[in-house]
Each structure stands twice: as structure tokens, then as C-alpha cells.
N, C-alpha and C. Protein backbone atom coordinates (compact mmCIF):
# COMPACT_ATOMS: atom_id res chain seq x y z
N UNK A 1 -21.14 92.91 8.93
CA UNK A 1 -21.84 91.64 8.99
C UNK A 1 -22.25 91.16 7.61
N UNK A 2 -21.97 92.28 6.39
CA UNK A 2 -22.25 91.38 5.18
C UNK A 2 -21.13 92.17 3.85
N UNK A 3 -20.92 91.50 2.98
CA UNK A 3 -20.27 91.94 2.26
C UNK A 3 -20.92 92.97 1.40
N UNK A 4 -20.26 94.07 1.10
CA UNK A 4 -20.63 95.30 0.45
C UNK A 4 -20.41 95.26 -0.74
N UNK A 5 -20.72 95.89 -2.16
CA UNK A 5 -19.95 96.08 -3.52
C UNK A 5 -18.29 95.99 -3.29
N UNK A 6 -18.12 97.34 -2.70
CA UNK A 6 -17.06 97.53 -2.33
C UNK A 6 -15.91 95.98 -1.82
N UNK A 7 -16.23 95.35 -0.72
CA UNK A 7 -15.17 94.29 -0.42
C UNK A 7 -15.53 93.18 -1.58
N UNK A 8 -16.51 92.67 -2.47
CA UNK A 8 -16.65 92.03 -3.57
C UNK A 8 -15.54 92.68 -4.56
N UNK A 9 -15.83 93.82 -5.24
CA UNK A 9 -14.55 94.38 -5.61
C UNK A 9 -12.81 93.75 -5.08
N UNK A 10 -13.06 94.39 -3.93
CA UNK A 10 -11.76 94.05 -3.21
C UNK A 10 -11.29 92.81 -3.73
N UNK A 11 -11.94 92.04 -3.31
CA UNK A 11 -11.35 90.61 -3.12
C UNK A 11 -11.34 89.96 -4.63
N UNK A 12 -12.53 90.47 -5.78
CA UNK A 12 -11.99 90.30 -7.34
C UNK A 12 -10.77 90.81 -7.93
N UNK A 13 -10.01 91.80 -6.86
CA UNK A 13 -8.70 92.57 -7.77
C UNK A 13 -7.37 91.80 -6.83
N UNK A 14 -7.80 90.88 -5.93
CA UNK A 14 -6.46 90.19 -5.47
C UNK A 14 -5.58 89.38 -6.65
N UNK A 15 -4.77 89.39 -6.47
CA UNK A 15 -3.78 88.36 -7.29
C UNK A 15 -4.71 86.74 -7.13
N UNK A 16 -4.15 85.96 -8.62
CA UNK A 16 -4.33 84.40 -8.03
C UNK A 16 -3.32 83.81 -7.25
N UNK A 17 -1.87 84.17 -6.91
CA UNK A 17 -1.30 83.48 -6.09
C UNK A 17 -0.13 84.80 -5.58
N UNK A 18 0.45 84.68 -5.00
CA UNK A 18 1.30 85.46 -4.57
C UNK A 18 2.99 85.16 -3.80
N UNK A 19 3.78 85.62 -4.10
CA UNK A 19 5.02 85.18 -3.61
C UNK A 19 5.52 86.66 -1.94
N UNK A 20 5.71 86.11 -0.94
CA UNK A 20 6.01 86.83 -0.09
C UNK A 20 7.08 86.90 0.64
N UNK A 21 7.93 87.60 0.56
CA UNK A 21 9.45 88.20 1.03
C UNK A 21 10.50 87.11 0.02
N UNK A 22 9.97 86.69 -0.89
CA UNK A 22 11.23 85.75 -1.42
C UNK A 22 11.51 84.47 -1.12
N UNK A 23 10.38 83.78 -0.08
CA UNK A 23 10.55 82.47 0.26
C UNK A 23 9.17 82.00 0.61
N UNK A 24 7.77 82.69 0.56
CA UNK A 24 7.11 81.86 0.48
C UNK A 24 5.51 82.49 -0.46
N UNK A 25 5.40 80.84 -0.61
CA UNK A 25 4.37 80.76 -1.86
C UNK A 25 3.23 80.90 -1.48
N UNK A 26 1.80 81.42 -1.99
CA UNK A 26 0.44 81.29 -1.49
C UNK A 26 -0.58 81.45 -2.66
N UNK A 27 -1.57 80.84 -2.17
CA UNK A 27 -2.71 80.64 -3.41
C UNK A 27 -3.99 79.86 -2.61
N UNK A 28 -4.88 80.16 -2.93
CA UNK A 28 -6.05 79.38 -2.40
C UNK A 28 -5.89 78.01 -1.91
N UNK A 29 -5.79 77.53 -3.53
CA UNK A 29 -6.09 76.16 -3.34
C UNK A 29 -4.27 75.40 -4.20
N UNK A 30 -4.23 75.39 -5.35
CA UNK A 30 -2.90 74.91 -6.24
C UNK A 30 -2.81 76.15 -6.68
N UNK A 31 -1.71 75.89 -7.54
CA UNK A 31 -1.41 76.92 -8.22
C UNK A 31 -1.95 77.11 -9.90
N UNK A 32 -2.75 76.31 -10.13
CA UNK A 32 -3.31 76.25 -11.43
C UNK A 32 -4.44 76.04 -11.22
N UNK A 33 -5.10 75.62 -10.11
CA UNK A 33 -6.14 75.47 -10.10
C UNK A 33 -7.41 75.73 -8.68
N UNK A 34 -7.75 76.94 -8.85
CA UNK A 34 -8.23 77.49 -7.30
C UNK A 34 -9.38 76.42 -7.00
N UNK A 35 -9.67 75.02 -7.52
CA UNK A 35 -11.12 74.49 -7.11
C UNK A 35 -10.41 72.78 -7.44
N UNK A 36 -9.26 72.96 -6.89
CA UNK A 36 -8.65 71.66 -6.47
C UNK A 36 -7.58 71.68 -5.01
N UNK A 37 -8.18 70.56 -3.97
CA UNK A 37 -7.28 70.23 -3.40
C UNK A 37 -5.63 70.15 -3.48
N UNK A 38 -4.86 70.79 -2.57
CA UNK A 38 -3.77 70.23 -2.76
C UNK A 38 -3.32 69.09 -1.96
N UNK A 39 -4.15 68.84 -0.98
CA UNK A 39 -3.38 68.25 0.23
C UNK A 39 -3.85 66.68 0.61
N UNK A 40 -5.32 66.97 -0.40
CA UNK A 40 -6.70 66.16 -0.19
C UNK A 40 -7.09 65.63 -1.59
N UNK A 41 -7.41 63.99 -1.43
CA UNK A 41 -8.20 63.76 -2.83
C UNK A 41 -9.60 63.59 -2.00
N UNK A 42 -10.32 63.19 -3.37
CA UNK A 42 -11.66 63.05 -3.22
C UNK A 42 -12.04 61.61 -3.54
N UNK A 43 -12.52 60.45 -3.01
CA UNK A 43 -12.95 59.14 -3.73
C UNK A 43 -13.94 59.43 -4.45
N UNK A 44 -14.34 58.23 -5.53
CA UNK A 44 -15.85 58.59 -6.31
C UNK A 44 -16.62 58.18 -4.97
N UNK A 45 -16.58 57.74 -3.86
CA UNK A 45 -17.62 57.53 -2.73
C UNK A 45 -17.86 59.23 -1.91
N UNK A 46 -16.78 60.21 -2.74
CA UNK A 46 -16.95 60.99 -1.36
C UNK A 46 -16.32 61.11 -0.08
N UNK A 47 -15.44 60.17 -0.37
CA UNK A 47 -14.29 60.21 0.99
C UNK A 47 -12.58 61.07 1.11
N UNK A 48 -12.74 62.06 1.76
CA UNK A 48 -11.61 63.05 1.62
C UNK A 48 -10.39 62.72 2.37
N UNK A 49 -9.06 61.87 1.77
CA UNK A 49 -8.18 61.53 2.20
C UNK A 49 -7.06 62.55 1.92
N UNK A 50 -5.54 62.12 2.58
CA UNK A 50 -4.70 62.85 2.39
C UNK A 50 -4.07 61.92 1.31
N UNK A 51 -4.04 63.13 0.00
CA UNK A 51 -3.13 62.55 -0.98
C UNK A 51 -1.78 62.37 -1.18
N UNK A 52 -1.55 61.07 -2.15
CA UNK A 52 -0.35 60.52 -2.18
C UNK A 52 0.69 61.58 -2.22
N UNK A 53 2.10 61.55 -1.15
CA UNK A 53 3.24 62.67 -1.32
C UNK A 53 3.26 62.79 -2.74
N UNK A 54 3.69 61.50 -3.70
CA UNK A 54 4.09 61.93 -5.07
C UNK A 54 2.79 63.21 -5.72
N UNK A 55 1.62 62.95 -6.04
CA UNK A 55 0.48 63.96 -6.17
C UNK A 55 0.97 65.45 -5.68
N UNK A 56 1.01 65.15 -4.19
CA UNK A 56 0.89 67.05 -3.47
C UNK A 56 2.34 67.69 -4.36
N UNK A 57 3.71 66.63 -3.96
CA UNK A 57 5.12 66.86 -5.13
C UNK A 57 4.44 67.73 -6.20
N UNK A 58 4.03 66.81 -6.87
CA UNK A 58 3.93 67.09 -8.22
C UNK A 58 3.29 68.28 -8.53
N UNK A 59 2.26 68.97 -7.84
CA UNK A 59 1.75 70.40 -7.64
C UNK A 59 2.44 71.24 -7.58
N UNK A 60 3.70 71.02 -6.51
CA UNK A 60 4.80 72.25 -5.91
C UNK A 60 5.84 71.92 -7.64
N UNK A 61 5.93 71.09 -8.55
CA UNK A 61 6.82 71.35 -9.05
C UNK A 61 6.82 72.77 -9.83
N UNK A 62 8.02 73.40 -10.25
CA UNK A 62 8.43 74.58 -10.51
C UNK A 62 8.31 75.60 -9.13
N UNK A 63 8.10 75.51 -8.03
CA UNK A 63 7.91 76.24 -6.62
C UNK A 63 9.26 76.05 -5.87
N UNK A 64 9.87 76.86 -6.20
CA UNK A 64 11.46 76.87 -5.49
C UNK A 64 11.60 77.39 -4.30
N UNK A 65 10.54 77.79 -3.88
CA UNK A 65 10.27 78.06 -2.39
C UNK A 65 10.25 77.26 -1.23
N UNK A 66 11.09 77.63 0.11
CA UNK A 66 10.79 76.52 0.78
C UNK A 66 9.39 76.42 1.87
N UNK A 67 8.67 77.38 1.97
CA UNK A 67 7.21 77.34 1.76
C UNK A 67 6.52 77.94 1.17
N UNK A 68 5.34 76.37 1.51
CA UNK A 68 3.95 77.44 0.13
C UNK A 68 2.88 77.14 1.37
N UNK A 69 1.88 78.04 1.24
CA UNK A 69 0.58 78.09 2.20
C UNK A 69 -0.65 78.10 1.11
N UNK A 70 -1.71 77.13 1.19
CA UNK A 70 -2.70 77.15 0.96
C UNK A 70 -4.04 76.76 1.48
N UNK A 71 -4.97 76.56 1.12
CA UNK A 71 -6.23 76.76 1.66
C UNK A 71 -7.05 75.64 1.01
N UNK A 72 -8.53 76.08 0.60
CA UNK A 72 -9.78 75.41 0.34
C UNK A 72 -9.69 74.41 0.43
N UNK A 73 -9.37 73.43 1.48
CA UNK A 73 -10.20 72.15 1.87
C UNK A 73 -10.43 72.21 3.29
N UNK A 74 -10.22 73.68 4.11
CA UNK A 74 -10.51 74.09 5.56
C UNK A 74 -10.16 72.83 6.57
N UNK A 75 -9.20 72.17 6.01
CA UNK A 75 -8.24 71.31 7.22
C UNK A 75 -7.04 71.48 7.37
N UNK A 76 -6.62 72.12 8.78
CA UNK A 76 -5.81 72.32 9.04
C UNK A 76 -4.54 70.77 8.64
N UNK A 77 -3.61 71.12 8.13
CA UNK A 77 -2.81 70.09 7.33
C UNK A 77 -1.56 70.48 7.41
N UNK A 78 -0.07 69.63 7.25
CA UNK A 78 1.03 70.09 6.91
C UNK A 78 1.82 68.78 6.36
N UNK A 79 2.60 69.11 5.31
CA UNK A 79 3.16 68.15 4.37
C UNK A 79 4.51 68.38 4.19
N UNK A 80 5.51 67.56 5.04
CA UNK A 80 7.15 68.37 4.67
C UNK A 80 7.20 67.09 3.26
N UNK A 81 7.92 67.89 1.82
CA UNK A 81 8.14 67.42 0.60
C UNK A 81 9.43 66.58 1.39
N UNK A 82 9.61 65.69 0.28
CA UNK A 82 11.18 65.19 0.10
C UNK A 82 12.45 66.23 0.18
N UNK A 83 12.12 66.98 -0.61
CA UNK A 83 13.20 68.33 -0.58
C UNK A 83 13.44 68.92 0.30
N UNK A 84 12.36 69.09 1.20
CA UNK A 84 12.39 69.58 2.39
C UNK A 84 11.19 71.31 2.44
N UNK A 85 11.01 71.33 1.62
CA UNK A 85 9.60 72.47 1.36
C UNK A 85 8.68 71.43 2.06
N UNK A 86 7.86 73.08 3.36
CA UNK A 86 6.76 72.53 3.34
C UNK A 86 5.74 73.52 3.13
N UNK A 87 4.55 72.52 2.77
CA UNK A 87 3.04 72.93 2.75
C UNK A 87 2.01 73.05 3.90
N UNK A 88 1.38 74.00 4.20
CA UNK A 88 1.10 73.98 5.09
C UNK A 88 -0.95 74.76 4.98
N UNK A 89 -1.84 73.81 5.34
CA UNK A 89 -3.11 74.75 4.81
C UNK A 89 -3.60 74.80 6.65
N UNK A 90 -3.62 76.25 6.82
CA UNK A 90 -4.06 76.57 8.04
C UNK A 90 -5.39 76.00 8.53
N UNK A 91 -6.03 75.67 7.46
CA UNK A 91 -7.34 75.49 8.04
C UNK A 91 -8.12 76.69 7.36
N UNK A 92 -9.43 77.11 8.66
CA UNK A 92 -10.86 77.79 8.21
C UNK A 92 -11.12 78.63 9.10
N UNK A 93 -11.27 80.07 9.10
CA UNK A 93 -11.82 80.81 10.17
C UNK A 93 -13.05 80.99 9.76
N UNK A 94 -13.92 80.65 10.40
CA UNK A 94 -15.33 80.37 10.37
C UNK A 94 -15.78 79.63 9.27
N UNK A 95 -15.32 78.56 8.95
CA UNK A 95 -16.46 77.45 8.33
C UNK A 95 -15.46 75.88 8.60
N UNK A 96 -15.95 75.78 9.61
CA UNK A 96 -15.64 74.44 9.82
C UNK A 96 -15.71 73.15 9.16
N UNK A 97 -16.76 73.51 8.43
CA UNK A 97 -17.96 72.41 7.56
C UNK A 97 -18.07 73.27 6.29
N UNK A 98 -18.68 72.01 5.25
CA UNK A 98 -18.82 72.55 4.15
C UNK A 98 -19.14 71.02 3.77
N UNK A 99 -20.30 71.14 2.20
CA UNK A 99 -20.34 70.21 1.51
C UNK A 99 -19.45 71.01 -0.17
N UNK A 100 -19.31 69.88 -1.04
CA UNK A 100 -19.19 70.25 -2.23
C UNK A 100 -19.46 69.33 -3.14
N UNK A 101 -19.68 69.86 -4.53
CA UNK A 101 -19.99 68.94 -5.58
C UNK A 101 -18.76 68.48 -6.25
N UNK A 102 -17.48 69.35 -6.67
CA UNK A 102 -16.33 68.84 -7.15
C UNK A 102 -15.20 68.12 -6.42
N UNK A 103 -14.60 67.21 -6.67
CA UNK A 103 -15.04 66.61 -8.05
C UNK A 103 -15.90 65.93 -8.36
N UNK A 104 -16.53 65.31 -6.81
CA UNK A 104 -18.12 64.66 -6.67
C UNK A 104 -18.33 64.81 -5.31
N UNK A 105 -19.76 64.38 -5.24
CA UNK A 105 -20.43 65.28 -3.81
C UNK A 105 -19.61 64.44 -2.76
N UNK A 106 -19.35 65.65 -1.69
CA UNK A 106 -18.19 64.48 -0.55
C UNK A 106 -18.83 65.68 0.73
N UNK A 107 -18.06 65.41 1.97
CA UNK A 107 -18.49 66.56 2.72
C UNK A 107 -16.79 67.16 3.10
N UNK A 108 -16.97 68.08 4.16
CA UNK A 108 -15.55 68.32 4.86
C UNK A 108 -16.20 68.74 6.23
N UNK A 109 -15.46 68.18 6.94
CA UNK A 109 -15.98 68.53 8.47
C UNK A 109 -14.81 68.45 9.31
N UNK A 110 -14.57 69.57 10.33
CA UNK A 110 -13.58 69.71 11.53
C UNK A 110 -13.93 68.79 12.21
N UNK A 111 -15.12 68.96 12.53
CA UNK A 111 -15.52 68.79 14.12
C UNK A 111 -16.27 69.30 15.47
N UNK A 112 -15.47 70.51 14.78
CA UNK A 112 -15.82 71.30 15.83
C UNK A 112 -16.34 72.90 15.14
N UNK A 113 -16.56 73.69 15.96
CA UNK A 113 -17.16 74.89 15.21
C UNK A 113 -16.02 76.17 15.52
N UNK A 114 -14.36 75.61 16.13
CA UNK A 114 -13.53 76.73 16.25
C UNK A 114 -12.86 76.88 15.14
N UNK A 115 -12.36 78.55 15.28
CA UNK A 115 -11.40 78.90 13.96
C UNK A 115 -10.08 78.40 14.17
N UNK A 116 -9.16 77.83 13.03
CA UNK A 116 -8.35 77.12 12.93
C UNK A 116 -6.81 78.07 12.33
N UNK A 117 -6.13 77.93 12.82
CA UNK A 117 -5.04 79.00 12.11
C UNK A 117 -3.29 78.32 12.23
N UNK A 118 -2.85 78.88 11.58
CA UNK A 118 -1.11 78.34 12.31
C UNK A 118 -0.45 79.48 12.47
N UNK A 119 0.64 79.13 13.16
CA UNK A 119 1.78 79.57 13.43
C UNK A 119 2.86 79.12 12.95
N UNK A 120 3.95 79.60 11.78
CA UNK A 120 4.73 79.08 11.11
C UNK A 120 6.45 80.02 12.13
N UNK A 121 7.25 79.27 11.52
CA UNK A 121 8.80 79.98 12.43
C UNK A 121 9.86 79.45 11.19
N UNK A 122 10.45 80.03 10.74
CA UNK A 122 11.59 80.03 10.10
C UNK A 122 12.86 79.96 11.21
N UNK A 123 13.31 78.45 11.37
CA UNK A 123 14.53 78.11 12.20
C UNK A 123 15.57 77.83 11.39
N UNK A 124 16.73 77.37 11.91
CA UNK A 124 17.55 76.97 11.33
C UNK A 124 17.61 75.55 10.63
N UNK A 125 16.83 75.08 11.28
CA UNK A 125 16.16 73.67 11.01
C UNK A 125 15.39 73.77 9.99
N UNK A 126 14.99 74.59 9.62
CA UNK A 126 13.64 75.14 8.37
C UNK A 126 12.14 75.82 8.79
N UNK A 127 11.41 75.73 8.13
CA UNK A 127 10.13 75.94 8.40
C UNK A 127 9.23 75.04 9.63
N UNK A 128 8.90 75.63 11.02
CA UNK A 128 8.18 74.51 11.59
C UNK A 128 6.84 75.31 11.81
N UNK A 129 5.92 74.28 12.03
CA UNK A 129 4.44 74.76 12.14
C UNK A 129 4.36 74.87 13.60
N UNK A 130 2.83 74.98 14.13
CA UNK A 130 1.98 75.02 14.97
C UNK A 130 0.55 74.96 14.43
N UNK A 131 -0.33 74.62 14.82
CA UNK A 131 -1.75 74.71 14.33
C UNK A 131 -2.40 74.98 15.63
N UNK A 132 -3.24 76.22 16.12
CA UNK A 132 -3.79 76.91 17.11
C UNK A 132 -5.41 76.86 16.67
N UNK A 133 -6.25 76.50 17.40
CA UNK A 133 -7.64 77.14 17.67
C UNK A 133 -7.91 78.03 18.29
N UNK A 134 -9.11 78.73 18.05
CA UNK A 134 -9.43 79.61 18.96
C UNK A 134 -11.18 79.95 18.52
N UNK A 135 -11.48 80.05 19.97
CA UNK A 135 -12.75 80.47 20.05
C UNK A 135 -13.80 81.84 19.70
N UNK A 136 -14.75 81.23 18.92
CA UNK A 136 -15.32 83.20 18.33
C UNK A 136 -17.12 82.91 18.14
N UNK A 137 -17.53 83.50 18.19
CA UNK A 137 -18.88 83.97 18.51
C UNK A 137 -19.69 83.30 17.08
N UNK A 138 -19.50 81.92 17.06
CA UNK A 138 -19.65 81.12 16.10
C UNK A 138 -21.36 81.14 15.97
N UNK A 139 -21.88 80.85 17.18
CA UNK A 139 -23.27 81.12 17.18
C UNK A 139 -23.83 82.13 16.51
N UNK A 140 -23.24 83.42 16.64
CA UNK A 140 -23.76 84.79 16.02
C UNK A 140 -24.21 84.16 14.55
N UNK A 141 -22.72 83.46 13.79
CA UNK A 141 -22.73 83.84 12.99
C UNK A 141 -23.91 82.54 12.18
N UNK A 142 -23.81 81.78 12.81
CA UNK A 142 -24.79 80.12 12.97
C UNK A 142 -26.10 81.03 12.47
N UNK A 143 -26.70 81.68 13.90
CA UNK A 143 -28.08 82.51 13.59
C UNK A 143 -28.09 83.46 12.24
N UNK A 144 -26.96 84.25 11.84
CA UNK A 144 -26.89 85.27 11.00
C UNK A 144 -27.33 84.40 9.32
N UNK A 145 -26.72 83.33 9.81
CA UNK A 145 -26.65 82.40 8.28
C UNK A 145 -28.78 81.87 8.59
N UNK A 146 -29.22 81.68 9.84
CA UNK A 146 -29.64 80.70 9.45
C UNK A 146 -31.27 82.27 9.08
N UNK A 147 -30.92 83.47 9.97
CA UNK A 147 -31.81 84.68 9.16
C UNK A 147 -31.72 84.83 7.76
N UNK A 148 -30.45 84.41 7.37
CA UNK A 148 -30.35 85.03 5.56
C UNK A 148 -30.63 83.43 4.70
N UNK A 149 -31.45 82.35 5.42
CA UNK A 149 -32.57 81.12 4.88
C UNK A 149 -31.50 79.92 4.92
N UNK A 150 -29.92 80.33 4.93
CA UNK A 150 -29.45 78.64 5.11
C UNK A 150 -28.99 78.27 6.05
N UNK A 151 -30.09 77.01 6.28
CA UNK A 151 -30.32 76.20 7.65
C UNK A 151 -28.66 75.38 7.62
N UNK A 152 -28.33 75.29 6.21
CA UNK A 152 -27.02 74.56 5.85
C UNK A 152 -25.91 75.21 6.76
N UNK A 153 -25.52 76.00 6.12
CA UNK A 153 -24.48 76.83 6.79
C UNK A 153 -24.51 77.43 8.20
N UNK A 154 -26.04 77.59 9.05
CA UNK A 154 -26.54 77.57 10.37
C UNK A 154 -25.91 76.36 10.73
N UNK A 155 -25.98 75.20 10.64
CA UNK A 155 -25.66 73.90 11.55
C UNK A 155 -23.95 73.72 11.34
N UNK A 156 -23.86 73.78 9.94
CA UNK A 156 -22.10 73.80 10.15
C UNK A 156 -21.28 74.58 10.96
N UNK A 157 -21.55 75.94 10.75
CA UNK A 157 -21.08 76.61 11.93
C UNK A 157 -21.37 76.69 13.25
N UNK A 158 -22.14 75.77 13.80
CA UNK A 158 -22.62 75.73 14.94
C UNK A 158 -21.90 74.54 15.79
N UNK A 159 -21.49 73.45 14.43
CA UNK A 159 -21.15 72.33 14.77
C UNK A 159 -19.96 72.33 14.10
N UNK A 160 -19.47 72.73 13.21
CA UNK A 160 -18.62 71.71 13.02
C UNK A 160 -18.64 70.14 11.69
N UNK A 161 -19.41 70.20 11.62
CA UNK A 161 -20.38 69.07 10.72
C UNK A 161 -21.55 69.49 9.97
N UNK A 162 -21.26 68.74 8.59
CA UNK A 162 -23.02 68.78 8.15
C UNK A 162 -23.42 68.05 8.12
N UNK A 163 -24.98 68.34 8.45
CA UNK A 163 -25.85 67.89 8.51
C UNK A 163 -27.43 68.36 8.04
């Protein structure tokens, strides 16, 4: 129920991005930059859209892979390139919600308070997705956040939204 020295460790000695079986790419967020959207801009109002194809392109260039998987903007997303690579960010298992300050204060919200995941298939056709929810003891973890003082992270996971 809380992170130890030990899994802090852990998770400081991962790679920043990683290549798996020879065809696909992974990294948090880009590949240069773990505290930028790939999939998502930000307005100066704070409004989190899906960014222009040319933009997300221009990230994958040098990525000869025909998928890459990434993360941190916890919306489930998928982007087939021109080339035919796609991107694909599963989403969030347990944080539905989130605020942030970069690149200026905006929020991110599911909706809802389920964990979000995919299912990818290598066809002959190429890479196709699925995006699955599923239900988990979100409350536990709602109360657990809101014992260790943030009421923040209590309501997002409860909901789905901040507030």
C-alpha cells in the first residue's frame, strides 16, 4: 500500500525508453522528453486537445518502428501516422484525474474513476487496438490518499475529475 526505498530504487534504475522484440517503441511520455505530451497539446487557457498529426509525426521521427506506446497524459488515445505506425497511450491505472502546472495549469480528467488499459494485436493488416476498462477498489485507494492529507487525489480517484 506504499512505496518502499526499495521500489523507489526500482523504478530510478528503469531505462528512459525501451525497444521490445524489434518492433515496438515505449517511453513515458516522448522520447526526449518524459514531461511532454505526445498525443495532447496544452492551450495557454488550459485546454487539453489532440495535437496536430504533423506535431505527434514529428515526435516519432527517427522511430522505425511500427509501434510506439506511451503514457503521461492518462487518456486512453490512438493515432495511426501517415506511414502507417501507430501510437497508442493506454491510458491510467488508477489516476483518472490529475491537475498540472506544465506547460500551464490545465486539468486531465476521464470521467470516470476506472482503470484504463489496451489491447494491441499484430495482424496482417498491422497493429490494431482495443481500449478496455475495468473495475478496482478505487475507493480504497480514494480513502488511502485522502488518510495520507490529499483531499486532491481522494476526489480524483473517486471520480474521475478534479475538483
Amino acid at each position: 500500500r506504499q512505496l518502499t526505498p526499495s521500489h523507489l530504487d526500482w523504478l530510478r534504475s528503469l531505462p528512459f525508453d525501451s525497444v521490445y522484440r524489434g518492433e515496438v517503441y515505449l517511453c513515458h511520455a516522448t522520447p526526449k522528453d518524459d514531461n511532454l505530451y505526445w498525443l495532447e497539446s496544452v492551450s495557454p487557457e488550459g485546454h487539453v486537445f489532440l495535437k496536430p498529426i504533423e506535431a505527434i509525426a514529428a515526435l516519432a521521427e527517427g522511430i522505425d518502428l511500427p509501434l510506439i506506446l506511451c503514457g503521461h497524459s492518462h487518456l486512453p488515445r490512438a493515432v495511426r501516422l501517415s506511414d502507417g505506425r501507430l501510437i497508442v497511450n493506454p491510458g491510467s491505472v488508477g489516476c483518472a484525474a490529475y491537475d498540472d502546472e506544465l506547460p500551464c495549469y490545465h486539468k486531465v480528467e476521464v470521467g470516470h474513476p476506472l482503470a484504463s488499459y489496451a489491447i494491441l494485436e499484430n495482424t496482417a493488416a498491422g497493429w490494431i487496438w482495443q481500449f478496455r476498462t475495468v473495475a478496482y477498489d478505487h475507493m480504497a485507494m480514494s480513502a488511502l490518499a485522502a488518510e495520507r492529507g490529499r483531499a486532491d487525489w481522494a476526489s480524483a480517484l473517486a471520480t474521475g475529475w478534479v475538483r
